[in-house]
Protein backbone atom coordinates (compact mmCIF):
# COMPACT_ATOMS: atom_id res chain seq x y z
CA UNK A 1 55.83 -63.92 -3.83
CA UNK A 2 52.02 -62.20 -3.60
CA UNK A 3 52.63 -58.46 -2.75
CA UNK A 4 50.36 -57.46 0.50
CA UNK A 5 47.43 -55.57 -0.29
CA UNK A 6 47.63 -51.93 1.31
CA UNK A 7 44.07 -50.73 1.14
CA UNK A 8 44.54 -47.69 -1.48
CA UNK A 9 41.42 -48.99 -3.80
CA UNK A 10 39.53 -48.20 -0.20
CA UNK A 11 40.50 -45.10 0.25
CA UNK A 12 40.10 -43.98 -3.83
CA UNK A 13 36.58 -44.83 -2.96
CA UNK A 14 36.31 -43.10 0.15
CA UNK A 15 37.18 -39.93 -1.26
CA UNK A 16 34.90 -40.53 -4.21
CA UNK A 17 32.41 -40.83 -1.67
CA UNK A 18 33.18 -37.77 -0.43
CA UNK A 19 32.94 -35.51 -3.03
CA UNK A 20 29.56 -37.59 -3.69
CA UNK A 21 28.19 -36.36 -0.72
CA UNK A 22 29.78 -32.40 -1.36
CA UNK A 23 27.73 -32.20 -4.57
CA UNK A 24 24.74 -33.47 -3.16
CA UNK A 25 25.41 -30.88 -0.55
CA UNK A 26 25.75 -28.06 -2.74
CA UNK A 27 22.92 -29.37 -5.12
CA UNK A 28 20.35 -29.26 -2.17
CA UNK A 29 21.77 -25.63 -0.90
CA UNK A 30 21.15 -24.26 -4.43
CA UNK A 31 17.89 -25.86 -4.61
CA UNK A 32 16.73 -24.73 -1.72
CA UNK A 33 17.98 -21.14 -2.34
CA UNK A 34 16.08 -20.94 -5.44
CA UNK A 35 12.97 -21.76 -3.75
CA UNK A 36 13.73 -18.98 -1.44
CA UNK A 37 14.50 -16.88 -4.57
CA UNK A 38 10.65 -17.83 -5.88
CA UNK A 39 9.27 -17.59 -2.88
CA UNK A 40 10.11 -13.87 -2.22
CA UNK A 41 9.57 -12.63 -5.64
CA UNK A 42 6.10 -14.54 -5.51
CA UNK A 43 5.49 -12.81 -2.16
CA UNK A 44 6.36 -9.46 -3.74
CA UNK A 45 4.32 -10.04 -6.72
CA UNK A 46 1.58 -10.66 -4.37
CA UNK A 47 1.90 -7.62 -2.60
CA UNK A 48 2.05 -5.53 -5.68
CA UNK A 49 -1.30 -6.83 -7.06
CA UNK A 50 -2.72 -6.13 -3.75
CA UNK A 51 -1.37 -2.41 -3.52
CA UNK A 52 -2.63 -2.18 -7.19
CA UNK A 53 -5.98 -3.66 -6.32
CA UNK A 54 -6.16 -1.09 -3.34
CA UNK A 55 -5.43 2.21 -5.71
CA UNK A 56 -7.95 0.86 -7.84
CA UNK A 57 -10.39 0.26 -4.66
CA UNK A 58 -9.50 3.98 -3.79
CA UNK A 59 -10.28 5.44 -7.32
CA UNK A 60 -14.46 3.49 -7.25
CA UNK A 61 -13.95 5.02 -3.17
CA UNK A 62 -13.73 8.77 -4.86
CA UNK A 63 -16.11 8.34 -7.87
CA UNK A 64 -19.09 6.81 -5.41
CA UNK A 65 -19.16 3.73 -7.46
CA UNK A 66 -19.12 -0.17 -6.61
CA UNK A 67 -16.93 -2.51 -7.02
CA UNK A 68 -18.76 -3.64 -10.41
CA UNK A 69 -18.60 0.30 -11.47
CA UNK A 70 -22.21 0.64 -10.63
CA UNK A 71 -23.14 4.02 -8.76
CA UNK A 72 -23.70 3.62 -4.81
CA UNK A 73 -27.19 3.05 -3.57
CA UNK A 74 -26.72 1.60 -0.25
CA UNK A 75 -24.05 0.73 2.41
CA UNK A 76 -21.25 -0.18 2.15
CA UNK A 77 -20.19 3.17 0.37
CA UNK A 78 -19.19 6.23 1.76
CA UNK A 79 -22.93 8.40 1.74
CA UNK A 80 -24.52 5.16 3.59
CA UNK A 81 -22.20 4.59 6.40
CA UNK A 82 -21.50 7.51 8.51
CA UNK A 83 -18.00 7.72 7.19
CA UNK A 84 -16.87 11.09 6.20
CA UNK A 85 -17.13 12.26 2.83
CA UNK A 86 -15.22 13.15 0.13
CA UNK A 87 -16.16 17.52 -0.32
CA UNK A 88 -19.18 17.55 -3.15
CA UNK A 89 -18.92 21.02 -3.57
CA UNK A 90 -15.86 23.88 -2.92
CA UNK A 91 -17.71 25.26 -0.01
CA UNK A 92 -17.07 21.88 1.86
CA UNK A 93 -13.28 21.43 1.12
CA UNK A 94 -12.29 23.84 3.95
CA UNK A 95 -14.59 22.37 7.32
CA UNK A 96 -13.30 18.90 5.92
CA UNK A 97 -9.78 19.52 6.04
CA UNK A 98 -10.00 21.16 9.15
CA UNK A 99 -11.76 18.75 10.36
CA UNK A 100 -8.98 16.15 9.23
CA UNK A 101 -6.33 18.41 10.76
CA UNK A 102 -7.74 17.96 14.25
CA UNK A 103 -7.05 14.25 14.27
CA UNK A 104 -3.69 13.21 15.95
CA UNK A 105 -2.89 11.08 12.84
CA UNK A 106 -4.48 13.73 10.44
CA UNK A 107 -6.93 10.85 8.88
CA UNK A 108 -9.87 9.21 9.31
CA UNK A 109 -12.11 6.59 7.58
CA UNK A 110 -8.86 6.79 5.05
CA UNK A 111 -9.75 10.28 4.39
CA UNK A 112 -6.33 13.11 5.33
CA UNK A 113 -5.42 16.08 5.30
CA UNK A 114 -2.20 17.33 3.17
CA UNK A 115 0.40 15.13 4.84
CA UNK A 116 3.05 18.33 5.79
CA UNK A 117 5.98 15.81 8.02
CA UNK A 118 7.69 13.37 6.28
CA UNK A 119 6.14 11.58 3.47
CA UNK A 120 7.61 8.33 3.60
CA UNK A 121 5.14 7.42 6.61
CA UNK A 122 5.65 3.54 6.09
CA UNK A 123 8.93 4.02 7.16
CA UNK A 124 8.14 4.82 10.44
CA UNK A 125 7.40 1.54 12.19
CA UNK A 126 5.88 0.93 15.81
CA UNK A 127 9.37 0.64 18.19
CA UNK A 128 11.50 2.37 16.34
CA UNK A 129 14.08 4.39 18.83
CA UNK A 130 15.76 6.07 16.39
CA UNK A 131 14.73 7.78 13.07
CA UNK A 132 16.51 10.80 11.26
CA UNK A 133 14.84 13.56 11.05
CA UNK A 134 12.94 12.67 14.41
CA UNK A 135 9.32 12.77 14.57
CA UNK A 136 7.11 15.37 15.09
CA UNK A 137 3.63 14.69 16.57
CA UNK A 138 2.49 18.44 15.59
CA UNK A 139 2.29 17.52 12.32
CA UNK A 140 0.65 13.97 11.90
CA UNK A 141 3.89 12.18 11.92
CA UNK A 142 2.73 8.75 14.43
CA UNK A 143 3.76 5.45 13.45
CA UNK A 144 2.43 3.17 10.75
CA UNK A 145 0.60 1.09 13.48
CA UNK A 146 -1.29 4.32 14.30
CA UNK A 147 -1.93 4.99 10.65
CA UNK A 148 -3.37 1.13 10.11
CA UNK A 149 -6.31 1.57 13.29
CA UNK A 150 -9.41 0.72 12.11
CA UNK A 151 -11.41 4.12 11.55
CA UNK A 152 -7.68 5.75 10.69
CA UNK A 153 -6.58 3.63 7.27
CA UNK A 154 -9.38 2.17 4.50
CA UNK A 155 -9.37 -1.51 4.14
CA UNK A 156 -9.64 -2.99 0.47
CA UNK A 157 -13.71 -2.70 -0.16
CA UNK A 158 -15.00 -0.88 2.71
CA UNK A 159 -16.58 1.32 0.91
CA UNK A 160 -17.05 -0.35 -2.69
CA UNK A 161 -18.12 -3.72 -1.28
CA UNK A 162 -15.19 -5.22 -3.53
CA UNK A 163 -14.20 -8.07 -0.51
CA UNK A 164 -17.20 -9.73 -1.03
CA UNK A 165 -16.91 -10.19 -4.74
CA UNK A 166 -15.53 -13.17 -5.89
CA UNK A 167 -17.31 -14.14 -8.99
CA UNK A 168 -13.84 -13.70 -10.81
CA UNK A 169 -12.36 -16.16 -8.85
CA UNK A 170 -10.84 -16.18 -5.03
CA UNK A 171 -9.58 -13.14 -3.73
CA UNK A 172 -5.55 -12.36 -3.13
CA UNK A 173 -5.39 -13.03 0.74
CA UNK A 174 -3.39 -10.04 1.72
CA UNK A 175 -6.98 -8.59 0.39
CA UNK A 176 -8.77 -10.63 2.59
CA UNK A 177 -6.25 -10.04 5.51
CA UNK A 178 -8.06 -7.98 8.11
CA UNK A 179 -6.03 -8.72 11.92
CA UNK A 180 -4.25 -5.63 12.82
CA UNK A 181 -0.97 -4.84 11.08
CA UNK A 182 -1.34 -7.19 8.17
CA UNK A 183 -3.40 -7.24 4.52
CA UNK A 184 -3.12 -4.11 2.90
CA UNK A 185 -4.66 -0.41 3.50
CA UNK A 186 -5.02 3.26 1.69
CA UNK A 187 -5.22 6.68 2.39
CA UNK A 188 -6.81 9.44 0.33
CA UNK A 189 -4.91 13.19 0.89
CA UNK A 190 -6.91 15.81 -0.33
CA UNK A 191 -4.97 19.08 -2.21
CA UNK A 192 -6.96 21.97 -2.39
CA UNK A 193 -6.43 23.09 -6.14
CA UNK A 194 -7.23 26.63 -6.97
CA UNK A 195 -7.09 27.94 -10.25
CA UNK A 196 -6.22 31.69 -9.48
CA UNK A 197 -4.33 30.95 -6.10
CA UNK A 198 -0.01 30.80 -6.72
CA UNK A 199 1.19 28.46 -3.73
CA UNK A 200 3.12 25.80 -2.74
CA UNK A 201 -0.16 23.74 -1.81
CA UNK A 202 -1.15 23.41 -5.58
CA UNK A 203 -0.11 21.12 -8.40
CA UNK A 204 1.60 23.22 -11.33
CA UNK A 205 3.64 22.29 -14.33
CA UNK A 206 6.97 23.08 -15.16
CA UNK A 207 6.29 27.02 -16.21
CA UNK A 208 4.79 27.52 -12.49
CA UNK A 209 1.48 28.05 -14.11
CA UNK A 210 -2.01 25.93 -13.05
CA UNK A 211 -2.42 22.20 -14.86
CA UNK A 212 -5.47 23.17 -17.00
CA UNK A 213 -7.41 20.47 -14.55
CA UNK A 214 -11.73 20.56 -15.27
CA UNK A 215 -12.88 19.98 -12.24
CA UNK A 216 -16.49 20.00 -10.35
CA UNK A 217 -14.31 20.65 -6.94
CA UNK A 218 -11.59 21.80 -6.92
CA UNK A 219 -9.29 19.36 -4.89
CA UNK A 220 -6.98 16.43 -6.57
CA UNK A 221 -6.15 13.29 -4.20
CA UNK A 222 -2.86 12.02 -3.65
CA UNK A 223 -3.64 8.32 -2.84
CA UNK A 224 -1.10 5.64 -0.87
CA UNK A 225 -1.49 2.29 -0.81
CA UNK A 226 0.07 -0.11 1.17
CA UNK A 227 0.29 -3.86 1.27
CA UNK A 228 2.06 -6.15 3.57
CA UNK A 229 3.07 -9.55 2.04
CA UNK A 230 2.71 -12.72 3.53
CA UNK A 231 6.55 -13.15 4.61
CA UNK A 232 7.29 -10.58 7.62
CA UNK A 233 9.49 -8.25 5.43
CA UNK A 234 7.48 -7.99 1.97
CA UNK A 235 5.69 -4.53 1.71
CA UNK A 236 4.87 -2.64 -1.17
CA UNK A 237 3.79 1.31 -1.29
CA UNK A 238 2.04 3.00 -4.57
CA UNK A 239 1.24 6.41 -4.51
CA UNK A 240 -0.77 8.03 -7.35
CA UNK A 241 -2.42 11.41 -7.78
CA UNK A 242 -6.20 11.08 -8.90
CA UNK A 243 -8.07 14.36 -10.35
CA UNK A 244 -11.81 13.76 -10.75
CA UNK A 245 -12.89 16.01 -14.17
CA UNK A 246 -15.67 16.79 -15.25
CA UNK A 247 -16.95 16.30 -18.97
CA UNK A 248 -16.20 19.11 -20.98
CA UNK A 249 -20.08 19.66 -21.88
């Protein structure tokens, strides 16, 4: 007698099948989430070369020189566009920063005063309800969307002309970015720096005594550059502390 056929090569396959489709599941997820992976750290890389880009911008900004290094002779620097200036002698340093201090956001045209609230500005975003230690208006501390207002922050070649050159190739477009709260933007803090005056205002090394700085004027900038990525949550801050010397003949 034939034995009746009871259907088990049909289900073997069926659960072959199965676990067909749960690898091809799992492949796809991990592909995909590697693309996510290079996606952000592409994003980030981005942003970083942009906030580099901008420090850079900020350093021709202070030296009164073009994007190509060339000295300023016309607009768009600084001297040929009503902007305020960066102090060209020590007798200017004080009606500049008091003239910084009277601004509710203690900048303008990307120029500030000493930022004396908390430093980590960035961190204060537009609609936040709740941030520890709270703010205090008296001393500058507004959010970032404040901080970003035209006239308030320095865009990437407003005052070098850099945006428009692009003989080295296409531009990184959080450079180009220029609708509010996105691209990239820098602020310039000027430190008085004395070298008889002992305060906490000043830059010193580890014996308490004056950095042996040669300077025409005697401030140092503290610069901060900021650059939004091209995802919502990519941002990258740089700070660095410029001193402009002077050769030593």
């Amino acid at each position: 007698m034939h034995g009746h056929q009871r259907g088990v090569a049909l289900f073997v396959v069926i659960v072959f099948v199965m676990l067909s489709m749960l690898l091809a599941l799992w492949a796809s997820r991990t592909s995909l989430f590697n693309e996510m992976v290079v996606s952000n750290d592409a994003d980030y890389q981005r942003a970083f070369e942009a906030a580099q880009a901008l420090l850079q911008d900020a350093e021709l900004d202070i030296r009164g020189e073009m994007a190509d290094g060339s000295p300023c002779s016309g607009p768009p620097c600084r001297a040929y566009s009503g902007a305020l200036k960066f102090p060209g002698d020590t007798n200017e340093i004080n009606p500049l920063i008091t003239r910084l201090e009277s601004e509710s956001t203690r900048c303008k045209d990307g120029l500030c005063a000493r930022r004396v609230g908390r430093q980590d500005f960035w961190n204060y975003e537009k609609g936040t309800t709740t941030i520890t230690p709270a703010a205090d208006t008296s001393l500058g501390e507004v959010p970032l969307t404040e901080l970003t207002k035209e006239n308030v922050a320095a865009r990437y070649g407003q005052f070098t002309g850099a945006a428009d050159d692009t003989s080295s190739g296409p531009l990184n477009p959080i450079l180009t970015e220029k609708d509010e709260g996105k691209g990239g933007w820098y602020w310039i803090e000027i430190l008085r720096y004395s070298e008889k005056a002992k305060t906490a205002n000043l830059i010193v090394d580890s014996s308490t005594s004056q950095l042996p700085l040669n300077l025409d004027v005697y401030v140092v900038y503290r610069i901060t550059a900021v650059a939004k990525g091209l995802k919502p949550n990519t941002t990258v801050v740089l700070q660095e502390t410029y001193a402009r010397q002077r050769a030593k003949d």
